[in-house]
Protein backbone atom coordinates (compact mmCIF):
# COMPACT_ATOMS: atom_id res chain seq x y z
CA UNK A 1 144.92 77.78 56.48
CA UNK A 2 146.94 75.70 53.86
CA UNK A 3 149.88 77.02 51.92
CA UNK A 4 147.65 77.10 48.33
CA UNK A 5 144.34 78.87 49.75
CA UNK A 6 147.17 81.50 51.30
CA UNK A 7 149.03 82.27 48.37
CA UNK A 8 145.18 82.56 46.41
CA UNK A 9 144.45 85.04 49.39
CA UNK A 10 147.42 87.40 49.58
CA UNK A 11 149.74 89.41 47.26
CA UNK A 12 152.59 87.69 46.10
CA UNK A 13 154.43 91.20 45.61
CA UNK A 14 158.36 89.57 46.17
CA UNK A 15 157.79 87.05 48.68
CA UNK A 16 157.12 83.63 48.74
CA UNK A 17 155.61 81.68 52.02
CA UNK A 18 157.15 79.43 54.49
CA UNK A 19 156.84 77.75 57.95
CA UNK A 20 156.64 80.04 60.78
CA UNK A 21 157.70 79.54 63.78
CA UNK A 22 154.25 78.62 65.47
CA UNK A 23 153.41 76.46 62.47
CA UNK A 24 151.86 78.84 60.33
CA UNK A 25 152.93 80.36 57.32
CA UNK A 26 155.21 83.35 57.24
CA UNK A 27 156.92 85.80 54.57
CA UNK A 28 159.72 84.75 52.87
CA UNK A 29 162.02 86.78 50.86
CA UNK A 30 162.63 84.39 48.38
CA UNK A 31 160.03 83.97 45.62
CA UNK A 32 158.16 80.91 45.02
CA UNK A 33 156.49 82.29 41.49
CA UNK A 34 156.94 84.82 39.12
CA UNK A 35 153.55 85.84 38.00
CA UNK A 36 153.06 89.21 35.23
CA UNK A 37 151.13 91.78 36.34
CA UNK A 38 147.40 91.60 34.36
CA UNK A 39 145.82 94.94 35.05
CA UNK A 40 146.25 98.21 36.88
CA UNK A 41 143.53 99.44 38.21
CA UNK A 42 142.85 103.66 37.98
CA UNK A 43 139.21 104.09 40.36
CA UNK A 44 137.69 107.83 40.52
CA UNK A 45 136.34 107.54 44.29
CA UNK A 46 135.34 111.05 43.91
CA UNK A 47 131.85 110.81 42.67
CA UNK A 48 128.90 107.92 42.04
CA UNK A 49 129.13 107.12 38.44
CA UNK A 50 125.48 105.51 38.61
CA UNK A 51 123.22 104.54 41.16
CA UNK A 52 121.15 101.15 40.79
CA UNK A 53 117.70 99.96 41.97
CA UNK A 54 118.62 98.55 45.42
CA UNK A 55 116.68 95.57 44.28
CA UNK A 56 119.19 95.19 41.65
CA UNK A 57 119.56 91.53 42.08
CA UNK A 58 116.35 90.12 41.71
CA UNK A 59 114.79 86.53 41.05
CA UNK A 60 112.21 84.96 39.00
CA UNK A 61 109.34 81.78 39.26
CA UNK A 62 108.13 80.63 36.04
CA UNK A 63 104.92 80.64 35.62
CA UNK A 64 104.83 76.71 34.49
CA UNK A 65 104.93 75.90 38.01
CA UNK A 66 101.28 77.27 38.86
CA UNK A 67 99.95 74.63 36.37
CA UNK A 68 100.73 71.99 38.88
CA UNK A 69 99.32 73.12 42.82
CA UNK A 70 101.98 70.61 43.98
CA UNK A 71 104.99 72.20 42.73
CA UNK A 72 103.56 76.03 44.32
CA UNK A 73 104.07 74.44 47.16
CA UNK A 74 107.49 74.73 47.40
CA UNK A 75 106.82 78.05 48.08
CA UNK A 76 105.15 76.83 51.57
CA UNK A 77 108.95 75.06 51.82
CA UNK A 78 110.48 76.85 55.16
CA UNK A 79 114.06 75.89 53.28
CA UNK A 80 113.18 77.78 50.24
CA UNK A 81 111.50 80.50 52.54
CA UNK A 82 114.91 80.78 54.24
CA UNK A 83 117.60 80.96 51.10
CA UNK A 84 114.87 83.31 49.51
CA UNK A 85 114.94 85.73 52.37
CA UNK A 86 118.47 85.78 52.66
CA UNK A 87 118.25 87.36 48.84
CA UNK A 88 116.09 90.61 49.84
CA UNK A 89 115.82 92.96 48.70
CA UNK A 90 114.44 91.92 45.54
CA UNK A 91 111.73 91.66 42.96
CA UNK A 92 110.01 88.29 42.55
CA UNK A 93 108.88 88.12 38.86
CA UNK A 94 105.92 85.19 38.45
CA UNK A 95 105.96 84.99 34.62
CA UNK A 96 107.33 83.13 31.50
CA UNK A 97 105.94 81.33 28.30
CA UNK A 98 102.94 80.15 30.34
CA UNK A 99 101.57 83.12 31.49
CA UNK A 100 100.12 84.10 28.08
CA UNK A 101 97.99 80.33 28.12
CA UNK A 102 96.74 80.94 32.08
CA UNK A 103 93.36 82.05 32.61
CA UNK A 104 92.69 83.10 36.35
CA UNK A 105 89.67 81.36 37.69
CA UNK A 106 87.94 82.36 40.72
CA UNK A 107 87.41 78.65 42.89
CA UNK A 108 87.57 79.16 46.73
CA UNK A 109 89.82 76.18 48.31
CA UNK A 110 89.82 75.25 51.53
CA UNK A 111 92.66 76.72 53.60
CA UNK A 112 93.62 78.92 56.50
CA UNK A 113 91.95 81.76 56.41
CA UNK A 114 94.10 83.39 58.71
CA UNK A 115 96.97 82.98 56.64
CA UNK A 116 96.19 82.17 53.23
CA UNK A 117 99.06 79.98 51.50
CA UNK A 118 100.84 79.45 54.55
CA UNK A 119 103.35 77.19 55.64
CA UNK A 120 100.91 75.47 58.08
CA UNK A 121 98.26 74.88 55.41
CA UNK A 122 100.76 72.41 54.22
CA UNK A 123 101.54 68.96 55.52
CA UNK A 124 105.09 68.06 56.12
CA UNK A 125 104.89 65.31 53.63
CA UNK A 126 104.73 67.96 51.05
CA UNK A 127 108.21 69.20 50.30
CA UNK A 128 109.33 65.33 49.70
CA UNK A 129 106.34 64.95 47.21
CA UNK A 130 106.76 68.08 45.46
CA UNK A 131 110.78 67.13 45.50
CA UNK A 132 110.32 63.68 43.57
CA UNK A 133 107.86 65.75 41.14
CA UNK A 134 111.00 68.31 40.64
CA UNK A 135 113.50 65.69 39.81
CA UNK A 136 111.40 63.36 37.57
CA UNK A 137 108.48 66.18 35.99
CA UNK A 138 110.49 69.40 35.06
CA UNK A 139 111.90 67.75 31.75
CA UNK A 140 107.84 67.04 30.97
CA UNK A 141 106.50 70.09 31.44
CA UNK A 142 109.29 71.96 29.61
CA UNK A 143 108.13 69.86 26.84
CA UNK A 144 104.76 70.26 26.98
CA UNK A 145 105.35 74.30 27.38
CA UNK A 146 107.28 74.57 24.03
CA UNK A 147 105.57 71.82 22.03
CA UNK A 148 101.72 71.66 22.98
CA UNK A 149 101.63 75.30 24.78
CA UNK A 150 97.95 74.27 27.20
CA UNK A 151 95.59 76.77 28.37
CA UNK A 152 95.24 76.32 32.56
CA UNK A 153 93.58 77.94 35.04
CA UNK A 154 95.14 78.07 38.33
CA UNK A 155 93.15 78.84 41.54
CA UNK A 156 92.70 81.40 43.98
CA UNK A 157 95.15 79.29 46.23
CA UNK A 158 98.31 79.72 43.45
CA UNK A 159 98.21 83.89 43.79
CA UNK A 160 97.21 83.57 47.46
CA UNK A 161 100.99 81.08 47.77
CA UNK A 162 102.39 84.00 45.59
CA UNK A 163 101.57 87.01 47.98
CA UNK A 164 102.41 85.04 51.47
CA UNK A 165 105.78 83.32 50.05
CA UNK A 166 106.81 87.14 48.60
CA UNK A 167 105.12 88.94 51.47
CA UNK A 168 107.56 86.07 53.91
CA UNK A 169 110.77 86.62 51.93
CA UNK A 170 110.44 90.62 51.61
CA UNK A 171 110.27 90.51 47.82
CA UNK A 172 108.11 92.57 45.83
CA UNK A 173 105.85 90.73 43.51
CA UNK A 174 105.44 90.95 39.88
CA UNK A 175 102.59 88.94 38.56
CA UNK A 176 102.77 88.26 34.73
CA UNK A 177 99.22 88.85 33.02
CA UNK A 178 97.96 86.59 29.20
CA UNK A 179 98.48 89.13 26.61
CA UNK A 180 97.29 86.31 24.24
CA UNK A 181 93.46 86.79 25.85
CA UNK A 182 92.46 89.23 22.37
CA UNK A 183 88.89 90.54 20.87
CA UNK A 184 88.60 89.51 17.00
CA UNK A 185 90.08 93.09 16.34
CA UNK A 186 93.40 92.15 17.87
CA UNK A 187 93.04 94.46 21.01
CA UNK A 188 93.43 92.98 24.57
CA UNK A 189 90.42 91.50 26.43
CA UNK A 190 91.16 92.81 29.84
CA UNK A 191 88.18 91.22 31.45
CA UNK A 192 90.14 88.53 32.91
CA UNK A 193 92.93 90.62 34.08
CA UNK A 194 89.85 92.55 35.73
CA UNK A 195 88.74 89.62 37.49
CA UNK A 196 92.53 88.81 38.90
CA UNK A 197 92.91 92.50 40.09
CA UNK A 198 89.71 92.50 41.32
CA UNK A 199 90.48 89.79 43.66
CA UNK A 200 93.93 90.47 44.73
CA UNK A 201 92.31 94.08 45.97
CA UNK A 202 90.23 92.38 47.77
CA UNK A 203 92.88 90.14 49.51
CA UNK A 204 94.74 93.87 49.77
CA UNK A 205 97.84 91.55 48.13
CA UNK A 206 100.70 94.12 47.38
CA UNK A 207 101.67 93.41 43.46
CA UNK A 208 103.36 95.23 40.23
CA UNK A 209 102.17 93.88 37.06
CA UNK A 210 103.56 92.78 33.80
CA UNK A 211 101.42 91.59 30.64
CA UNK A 212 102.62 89.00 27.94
CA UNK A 213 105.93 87.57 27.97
CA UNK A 214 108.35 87.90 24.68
CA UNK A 215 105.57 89.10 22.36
CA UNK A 216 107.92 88.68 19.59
CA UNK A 217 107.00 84.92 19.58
CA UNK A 218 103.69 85.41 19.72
CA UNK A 219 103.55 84.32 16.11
CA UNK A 220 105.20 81.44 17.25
CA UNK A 221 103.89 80.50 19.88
CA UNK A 222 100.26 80.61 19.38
CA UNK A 223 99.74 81.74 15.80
CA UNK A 224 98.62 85.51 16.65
CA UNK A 225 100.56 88.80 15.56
CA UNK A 226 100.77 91.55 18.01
CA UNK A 227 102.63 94.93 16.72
CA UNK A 228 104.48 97.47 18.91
CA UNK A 229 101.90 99.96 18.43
CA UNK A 230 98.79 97.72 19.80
CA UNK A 231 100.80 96.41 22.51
CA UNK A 232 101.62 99.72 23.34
CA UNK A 233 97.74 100.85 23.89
CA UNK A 234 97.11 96.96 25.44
CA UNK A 235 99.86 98.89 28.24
CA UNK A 236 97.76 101.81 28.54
CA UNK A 237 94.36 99.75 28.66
CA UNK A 238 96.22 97.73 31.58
CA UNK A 239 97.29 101.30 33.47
CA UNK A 240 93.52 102.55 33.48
CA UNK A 241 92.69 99.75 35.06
CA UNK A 242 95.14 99.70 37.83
CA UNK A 243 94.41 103.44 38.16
CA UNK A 244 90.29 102.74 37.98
CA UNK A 245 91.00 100.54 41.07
CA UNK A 246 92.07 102.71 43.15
CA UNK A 247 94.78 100.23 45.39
CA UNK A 248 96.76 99.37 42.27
CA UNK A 249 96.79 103.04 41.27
CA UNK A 250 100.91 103.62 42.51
CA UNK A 251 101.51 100.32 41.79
CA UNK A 252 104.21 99.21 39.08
CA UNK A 253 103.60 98.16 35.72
CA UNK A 254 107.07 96.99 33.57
CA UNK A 255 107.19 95.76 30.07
CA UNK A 256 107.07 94.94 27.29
CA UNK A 257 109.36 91.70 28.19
CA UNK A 258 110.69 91.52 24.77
CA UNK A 259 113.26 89.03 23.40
CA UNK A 260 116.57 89.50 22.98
CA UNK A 261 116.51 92.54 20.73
CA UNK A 262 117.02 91.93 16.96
CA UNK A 263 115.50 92.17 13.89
CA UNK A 264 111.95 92.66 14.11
CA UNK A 265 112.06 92.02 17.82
CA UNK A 266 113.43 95.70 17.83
CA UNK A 267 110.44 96.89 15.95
CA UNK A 268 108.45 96.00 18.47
CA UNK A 269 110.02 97.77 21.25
CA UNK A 270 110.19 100.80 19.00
CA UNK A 271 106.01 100.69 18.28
CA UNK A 272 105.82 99.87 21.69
CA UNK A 273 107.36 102.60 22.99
CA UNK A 274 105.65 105.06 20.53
CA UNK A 275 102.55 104.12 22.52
CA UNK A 276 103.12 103.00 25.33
CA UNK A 277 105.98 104.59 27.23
CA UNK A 278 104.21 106.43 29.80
CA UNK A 279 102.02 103.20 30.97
CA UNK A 280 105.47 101.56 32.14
CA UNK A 281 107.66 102.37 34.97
CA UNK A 282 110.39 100.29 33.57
CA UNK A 283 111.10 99.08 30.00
CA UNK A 284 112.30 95.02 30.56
CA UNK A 285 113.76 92.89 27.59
CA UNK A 286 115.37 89.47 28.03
CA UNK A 287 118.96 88.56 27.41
CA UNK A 288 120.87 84.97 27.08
CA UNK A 289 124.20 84.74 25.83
CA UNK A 290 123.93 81.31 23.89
CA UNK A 291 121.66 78.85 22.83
CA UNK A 292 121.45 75.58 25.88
CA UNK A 293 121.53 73.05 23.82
CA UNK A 294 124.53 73.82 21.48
CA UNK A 295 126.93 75.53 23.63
CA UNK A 296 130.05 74.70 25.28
CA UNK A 297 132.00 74.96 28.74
CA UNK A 298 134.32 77.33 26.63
CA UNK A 299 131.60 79.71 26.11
CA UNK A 300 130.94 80.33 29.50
CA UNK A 301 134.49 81.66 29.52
CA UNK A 302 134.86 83.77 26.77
CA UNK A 303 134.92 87.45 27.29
CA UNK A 304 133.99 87.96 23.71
CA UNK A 305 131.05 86.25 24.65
CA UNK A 306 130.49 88.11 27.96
CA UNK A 307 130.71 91.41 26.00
CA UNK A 308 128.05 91.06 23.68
CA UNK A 309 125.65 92.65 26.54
CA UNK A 310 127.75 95.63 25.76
CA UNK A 311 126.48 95.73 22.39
CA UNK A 312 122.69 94.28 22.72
CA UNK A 313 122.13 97.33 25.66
CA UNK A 314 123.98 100.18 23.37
CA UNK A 315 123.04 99.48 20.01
CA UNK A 316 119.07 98.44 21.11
CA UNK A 317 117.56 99.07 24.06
CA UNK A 318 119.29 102.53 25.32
CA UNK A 319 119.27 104.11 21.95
CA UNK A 320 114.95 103.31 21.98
CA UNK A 321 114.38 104.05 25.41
CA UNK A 322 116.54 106.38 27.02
CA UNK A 323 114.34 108.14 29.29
CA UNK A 324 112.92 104.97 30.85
CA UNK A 325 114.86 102.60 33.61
CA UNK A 326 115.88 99.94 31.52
CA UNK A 327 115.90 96.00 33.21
CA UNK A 328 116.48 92.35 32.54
CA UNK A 329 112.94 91.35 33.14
CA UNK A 330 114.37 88.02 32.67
CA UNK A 331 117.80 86.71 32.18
CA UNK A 332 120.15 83.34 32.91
CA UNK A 333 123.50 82.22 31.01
CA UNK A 334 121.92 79.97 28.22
CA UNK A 335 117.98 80.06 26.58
CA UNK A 336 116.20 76.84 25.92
CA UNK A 337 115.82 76.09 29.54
CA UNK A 338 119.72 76.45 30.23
CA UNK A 339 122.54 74.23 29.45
CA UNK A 340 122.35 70.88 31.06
CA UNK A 341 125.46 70.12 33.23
CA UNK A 342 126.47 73.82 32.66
CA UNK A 343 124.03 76.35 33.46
CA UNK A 344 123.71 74.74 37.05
CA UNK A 345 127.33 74.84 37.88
CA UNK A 346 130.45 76.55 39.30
CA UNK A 347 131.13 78.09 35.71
CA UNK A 348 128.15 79.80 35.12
CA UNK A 349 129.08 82.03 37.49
CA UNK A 350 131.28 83.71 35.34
CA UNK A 351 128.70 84.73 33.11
CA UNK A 352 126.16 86.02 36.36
CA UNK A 353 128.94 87.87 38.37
CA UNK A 354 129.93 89.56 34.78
CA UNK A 355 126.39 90.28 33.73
CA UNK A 356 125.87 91.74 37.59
CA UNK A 357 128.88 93.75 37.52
CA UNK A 358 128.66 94.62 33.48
CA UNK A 359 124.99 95.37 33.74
CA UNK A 360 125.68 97.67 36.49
CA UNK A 361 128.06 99.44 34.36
CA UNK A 362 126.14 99.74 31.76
CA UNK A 363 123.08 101.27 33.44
CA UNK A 364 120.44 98.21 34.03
CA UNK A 365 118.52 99.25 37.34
CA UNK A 366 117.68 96.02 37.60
CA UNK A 367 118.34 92.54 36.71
CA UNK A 368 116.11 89.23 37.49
CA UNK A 369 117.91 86.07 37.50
CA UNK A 370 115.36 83.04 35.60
CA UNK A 371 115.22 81.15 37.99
CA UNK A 372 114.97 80.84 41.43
CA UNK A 373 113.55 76.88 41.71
CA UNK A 374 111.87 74.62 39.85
CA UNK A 375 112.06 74.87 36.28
CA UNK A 376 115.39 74.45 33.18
CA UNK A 377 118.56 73.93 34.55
CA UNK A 378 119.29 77.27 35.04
CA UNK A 379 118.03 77.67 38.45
CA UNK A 380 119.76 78.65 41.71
CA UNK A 381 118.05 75.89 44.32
CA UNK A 382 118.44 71.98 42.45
CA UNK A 383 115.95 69.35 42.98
CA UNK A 384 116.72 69.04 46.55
CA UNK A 385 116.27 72.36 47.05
CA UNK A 386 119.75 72.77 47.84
CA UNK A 387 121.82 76.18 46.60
CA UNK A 388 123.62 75.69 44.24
CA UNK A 389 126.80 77.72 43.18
CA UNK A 390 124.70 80.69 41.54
CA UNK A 391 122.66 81.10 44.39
CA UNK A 392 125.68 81.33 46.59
CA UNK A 393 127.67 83.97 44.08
CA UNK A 394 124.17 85.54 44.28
CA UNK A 395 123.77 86.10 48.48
CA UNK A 396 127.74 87.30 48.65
CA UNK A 397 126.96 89.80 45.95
CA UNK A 398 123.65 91.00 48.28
CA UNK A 399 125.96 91.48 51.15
CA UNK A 400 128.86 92.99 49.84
CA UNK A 401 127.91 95.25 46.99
CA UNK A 402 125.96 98.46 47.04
CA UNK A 403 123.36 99.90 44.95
CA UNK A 404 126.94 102.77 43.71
CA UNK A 405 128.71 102.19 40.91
CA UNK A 406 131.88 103.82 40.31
CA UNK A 407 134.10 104.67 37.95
CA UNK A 408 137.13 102.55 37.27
CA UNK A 409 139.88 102.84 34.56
CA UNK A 410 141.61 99.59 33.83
CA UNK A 411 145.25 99.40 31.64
CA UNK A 412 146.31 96.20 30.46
CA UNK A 413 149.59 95.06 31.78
CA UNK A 414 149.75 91.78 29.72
CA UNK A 415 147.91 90.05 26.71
CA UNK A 416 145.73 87.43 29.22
CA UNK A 417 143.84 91.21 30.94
CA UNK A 418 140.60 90.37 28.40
CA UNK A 419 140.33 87.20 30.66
CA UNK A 420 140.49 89.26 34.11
CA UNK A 421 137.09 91.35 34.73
CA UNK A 422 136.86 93.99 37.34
CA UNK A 423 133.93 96.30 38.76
CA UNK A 424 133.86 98.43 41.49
CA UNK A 425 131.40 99.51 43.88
CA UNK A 426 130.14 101.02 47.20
CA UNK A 427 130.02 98.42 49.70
CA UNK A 428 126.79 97.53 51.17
CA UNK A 429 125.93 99.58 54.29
CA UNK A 430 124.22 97.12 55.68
CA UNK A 431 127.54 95.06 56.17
CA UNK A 432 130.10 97.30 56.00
CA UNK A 433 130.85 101.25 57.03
CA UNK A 434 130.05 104.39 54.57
CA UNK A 435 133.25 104.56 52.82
CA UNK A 436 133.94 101.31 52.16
CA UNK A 437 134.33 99.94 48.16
CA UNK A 438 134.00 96.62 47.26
CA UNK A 439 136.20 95.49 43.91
CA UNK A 440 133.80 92.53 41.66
CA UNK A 441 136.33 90.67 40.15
CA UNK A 442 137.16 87.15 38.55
CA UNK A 443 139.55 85.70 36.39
CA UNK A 444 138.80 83.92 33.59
CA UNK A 445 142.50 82.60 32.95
CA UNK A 446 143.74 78.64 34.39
CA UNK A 447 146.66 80.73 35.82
CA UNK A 448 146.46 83.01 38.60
CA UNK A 449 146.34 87.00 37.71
CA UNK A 450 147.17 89.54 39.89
CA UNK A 451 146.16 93.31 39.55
CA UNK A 452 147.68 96.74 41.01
CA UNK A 453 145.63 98.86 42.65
CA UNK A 454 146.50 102.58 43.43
CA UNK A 455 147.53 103.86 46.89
CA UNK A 456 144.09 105.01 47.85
CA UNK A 457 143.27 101.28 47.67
CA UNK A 458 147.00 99.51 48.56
CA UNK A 459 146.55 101.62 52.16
CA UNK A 460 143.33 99.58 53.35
CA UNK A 461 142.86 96.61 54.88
CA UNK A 462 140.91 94.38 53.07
CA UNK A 463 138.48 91.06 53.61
CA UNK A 464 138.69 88.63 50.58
CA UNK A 465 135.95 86.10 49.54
CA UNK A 466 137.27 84.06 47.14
CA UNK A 467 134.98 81.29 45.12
CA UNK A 468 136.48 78.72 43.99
CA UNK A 469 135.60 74.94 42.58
CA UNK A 470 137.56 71.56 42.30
CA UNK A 471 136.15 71.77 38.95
CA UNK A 472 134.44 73.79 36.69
CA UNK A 473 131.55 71.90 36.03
CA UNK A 474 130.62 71.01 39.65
CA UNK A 475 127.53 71.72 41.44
CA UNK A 476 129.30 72.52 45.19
CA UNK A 477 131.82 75.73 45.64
CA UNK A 478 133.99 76.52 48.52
CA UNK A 479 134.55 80.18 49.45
CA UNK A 480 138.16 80.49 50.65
CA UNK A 481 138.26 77.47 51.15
CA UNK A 482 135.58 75.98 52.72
CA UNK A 483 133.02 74.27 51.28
CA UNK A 484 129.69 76.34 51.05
CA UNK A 485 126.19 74.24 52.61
CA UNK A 486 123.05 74.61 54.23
CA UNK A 487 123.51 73.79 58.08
CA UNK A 488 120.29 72.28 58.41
CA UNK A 489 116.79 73.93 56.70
CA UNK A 490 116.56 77.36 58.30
CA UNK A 491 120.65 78.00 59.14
CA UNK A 492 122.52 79.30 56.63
CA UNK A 493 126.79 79.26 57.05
CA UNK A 494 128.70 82.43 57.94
CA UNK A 495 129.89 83.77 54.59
CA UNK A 496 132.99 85.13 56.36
CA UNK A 497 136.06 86.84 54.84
CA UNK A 498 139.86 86.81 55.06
CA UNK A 499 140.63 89.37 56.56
CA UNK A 500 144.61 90.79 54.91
CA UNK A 501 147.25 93.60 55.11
CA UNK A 502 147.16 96.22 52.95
CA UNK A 503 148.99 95.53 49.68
CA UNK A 504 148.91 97.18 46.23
CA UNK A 505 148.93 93.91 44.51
CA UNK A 506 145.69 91.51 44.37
CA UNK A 507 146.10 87.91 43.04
CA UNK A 508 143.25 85.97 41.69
CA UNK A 509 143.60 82.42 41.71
CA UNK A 510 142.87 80.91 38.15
CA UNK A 511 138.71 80.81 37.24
CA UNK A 512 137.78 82.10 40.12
CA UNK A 513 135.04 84.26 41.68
CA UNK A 514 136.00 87.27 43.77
CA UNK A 515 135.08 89.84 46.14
CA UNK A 516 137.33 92.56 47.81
CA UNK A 517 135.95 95.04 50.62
CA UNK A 518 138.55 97.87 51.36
CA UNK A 519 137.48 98.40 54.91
CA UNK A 520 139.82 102.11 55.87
CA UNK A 521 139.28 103.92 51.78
CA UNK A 522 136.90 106.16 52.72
CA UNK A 523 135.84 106.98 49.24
CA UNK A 524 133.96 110.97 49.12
CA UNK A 525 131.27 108.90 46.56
CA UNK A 526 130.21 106.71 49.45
CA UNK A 527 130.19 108.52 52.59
């Protein structure tokens, strides 16, 4: 371990490093840095303050992808089947702008019939094809989504990929239906939807259901008005016809997908609601923090910027619906597709790690990350279906954090504690003994920060995972130190920690990405 990586790992406290006898580095008394303290930390370990959906972290396919067969078969990819896996549990959301112009048309393909959509249906020539489509089509059929807006019908293979990819991965499928399918009255012709549900019974496919995406561009988009209120019985229409099948009778149905709340947007969840509460088991909206083609590298650092979920889940959502589980139905760091040479690198994990941890907080059950492949620049595997640094940020999370959120006070100790964001929460049994907490935290700031934590805390042993870049707009991070990538297709690295002496002082190194798991707490709210 070098002497920089150490002194990002350990409390500084009084000491400095130097060389040990065996080589290594040992405690010195004499101090190589003085650094202010940022924040004390104050956590109540005595009680849960919230529990989330344990599919809390959940993904996203848009639904331009299913005009092309080619590009659903990345979902045959056993690469993408792999880094998907590793991200269960989760919901996989198949929607976007394109679901409201697809028309599902029965047409029986040739295939395996024993496994429908499977990996062997595809030849290995495939993944390269559909590869070369990613890096040199994406660009053209964001443009043709937003300017031309073509109605497609994809085939009985496209759901069948859907169902075995999820059904492989252990997600739980969400299949986005057209609300833009209308009578001349304005009401919802369901007899497509019929048709699709009718054939996924027979398949006995396992699927929740969503219908339209953002009908507050509907206007936009296609030139039709839809109000709260008749969305709101278009929901129920959709319910009795889930219940009238009989399979899809327990099965979910989330909505209304709205935009970012404002203006007239919030009318619409309002009418919606007035109608159509009890259809939904979930009420979803979609947040971005800035427009992608107008932003800056200083906006994914800006905890003014960061904050504004406060407000938009508050002031909105919450105060309309709070009897409902509210989720992100759909959500990255920048709208417009993301923001190119931003959205896809080491710094836009300061904006997902916050809106995980904030979200938490604030009481989302549930928050889907746009997307998982294939489409903007927002998207967690790149063109050669590689992770990238969201998608790593995104698997650490899975395996450290639990679905309990506690309660944390936080006191500044200097003017730079706005840049240093903390969460704290049960770690995940699956990795770690009941009892253990796991402190979400990053720091914003060039410097390093360090933060105090109480004695309940300072009297564990810890593991640290610390994410850090060589720069901030790079598409590759190392987690303490070592660079994180793929070992070959289907091998994944060992995300290991550091594991350190108690201490009550914590030092972030400056922007970076950080996980603590105090191993001995035994905190009453997770046991």
């Amino acid at each position: 371990m070098n002497f920089l990586l150490l002194l990002s790992l350990i409390s500084l406290r009084t000491h400095g490093t130097r060389t040990g006898p065996d080589g290594g580095w040992a405690l010195d008394p004499d101090p190589v840095q003085e650094l202010d303290l940022d924040l004390v930390l104050e956590p109540d370990l005595s009680a849960v303050l919230r529990r989330v959906d344990p599919r809390f972290l959940s993904v996203t396919i848009d639904a331009s992808l299913a005009a092309e067969e080619s590009f659903m078969a990345l979902l045959s990819s056993s690469k993408v089947r792999t880094l998907s896996s590793a991200l269960s549990p989760s919901f996989l959301r198949f929607g976007g702008t394109r679901q409201d112009f697809m028309k599902f048309k029965p047409q029986r393909r040739k295939r395996n019939s024993k496994n429908p959509g499977s990996s062997s249906s595809t030849s290995s020539n495939t993944t390269v094809v559909v590869v070369i489509l990613l890096r040199t089509q994406v660009v053209v059929v964001v443009l043709v989504v937003i300017l031309l807006f073509p109605t497609f019908s994809p085939p009985e293979v496209t759901v069948d990929l859907l169902n075995s990819f999820s059904s492989c991965c252990g997600f739980n499928l969400i299949f986005g239906l057209n609300a833009l399918l209308r009578t001349s009255e304005n009401v919802w012709n369901s007899s497509n939807a019929e048709t699709l549900i009718k054939y996924c019974q027979s398949r006995r496919y396992r699927m929740n259901w969503e219908l339209g995406n953002e009908p507050n561009s509907f206007e936009k988009k296609a030139g039709i008005r839809v109000d709260g209120h008749q969305l709101g019985l278009d929901f129920l229409r959709l319910r009795e016809l889930m219940s009238r099948s009989g399979f899809y009778r327990d099965a979910g149905l989330f909505g209304p997908d709205v935009g970012q709340p404002r203006d007239h947007r919030t009318d619409i969840l309002g009418g919606f609601l007035q109608t159509g509460a009890e259809a939904v088991d979930a009420v979803t909206w979609h947040h971005y923090y800035v427009n992608g083609r107008d932003t800056s590298l200083e906006d994914f650092l800006d905890p003014e910027i960061l904050d504004t979920l406060t407000s938009k889940t508050n002031e909105k959502v919450k105060l309309l619906s709070p009897t409902k589980p509210i989720w992100l139905g759909e959500t990255s760091s920048a709208y417009g597709g993301g923001a190119v040479g931003l959205s896809d690198t080491f710094v836009a994990g300061f904006m997902w790690l916050d809106k995980l941890g904030l979200g938490a907080t604030l009481g989302l059950d549930v928050v889907m990350r746009q997307v998982l492949v294939g489409s903007g620049s927002y998207h967690l595997l790149d063109e050669n279906l590689d992770p990238l640094p969201d998608y790593w940020l995104s698997l650490l999370y899975k395996r450290l954090v639990g679905p309990e959120v506690l309660k944390v006070r936080k006191r500044s100790g200097s003017a730079r504690s706005k840049r240093v964001r903390t969460y704290l929460h049960c770690s995940n049994e699956k990795s770690y003994s009941r009892g253990s907490v796991t402190l979400i935290s990053m720091n914003l700031n060039q410097n390093p920060s360090r933060i105090s934590v109480p004695l309940v805390l300072s009297s564990s042993s810890l593991e640290a995972f610390i994410l850090q870049s060589d720069r901030l707009d790079s598409r590759s991070v190392k987690l303490n130190g070592r660079l994180l990538q793929m070992l070959e297709d289907e091998t994944l690295p060992d995300l290991r920690g550091t594991r350190l002496p108690p201490s009550d002082l914590l030092q972030l190194p400056g922007f970076s990405l950080n996980f603590f798991v105090f191993l001995d707490v035994q905190a009453a709210a997770c046991l």
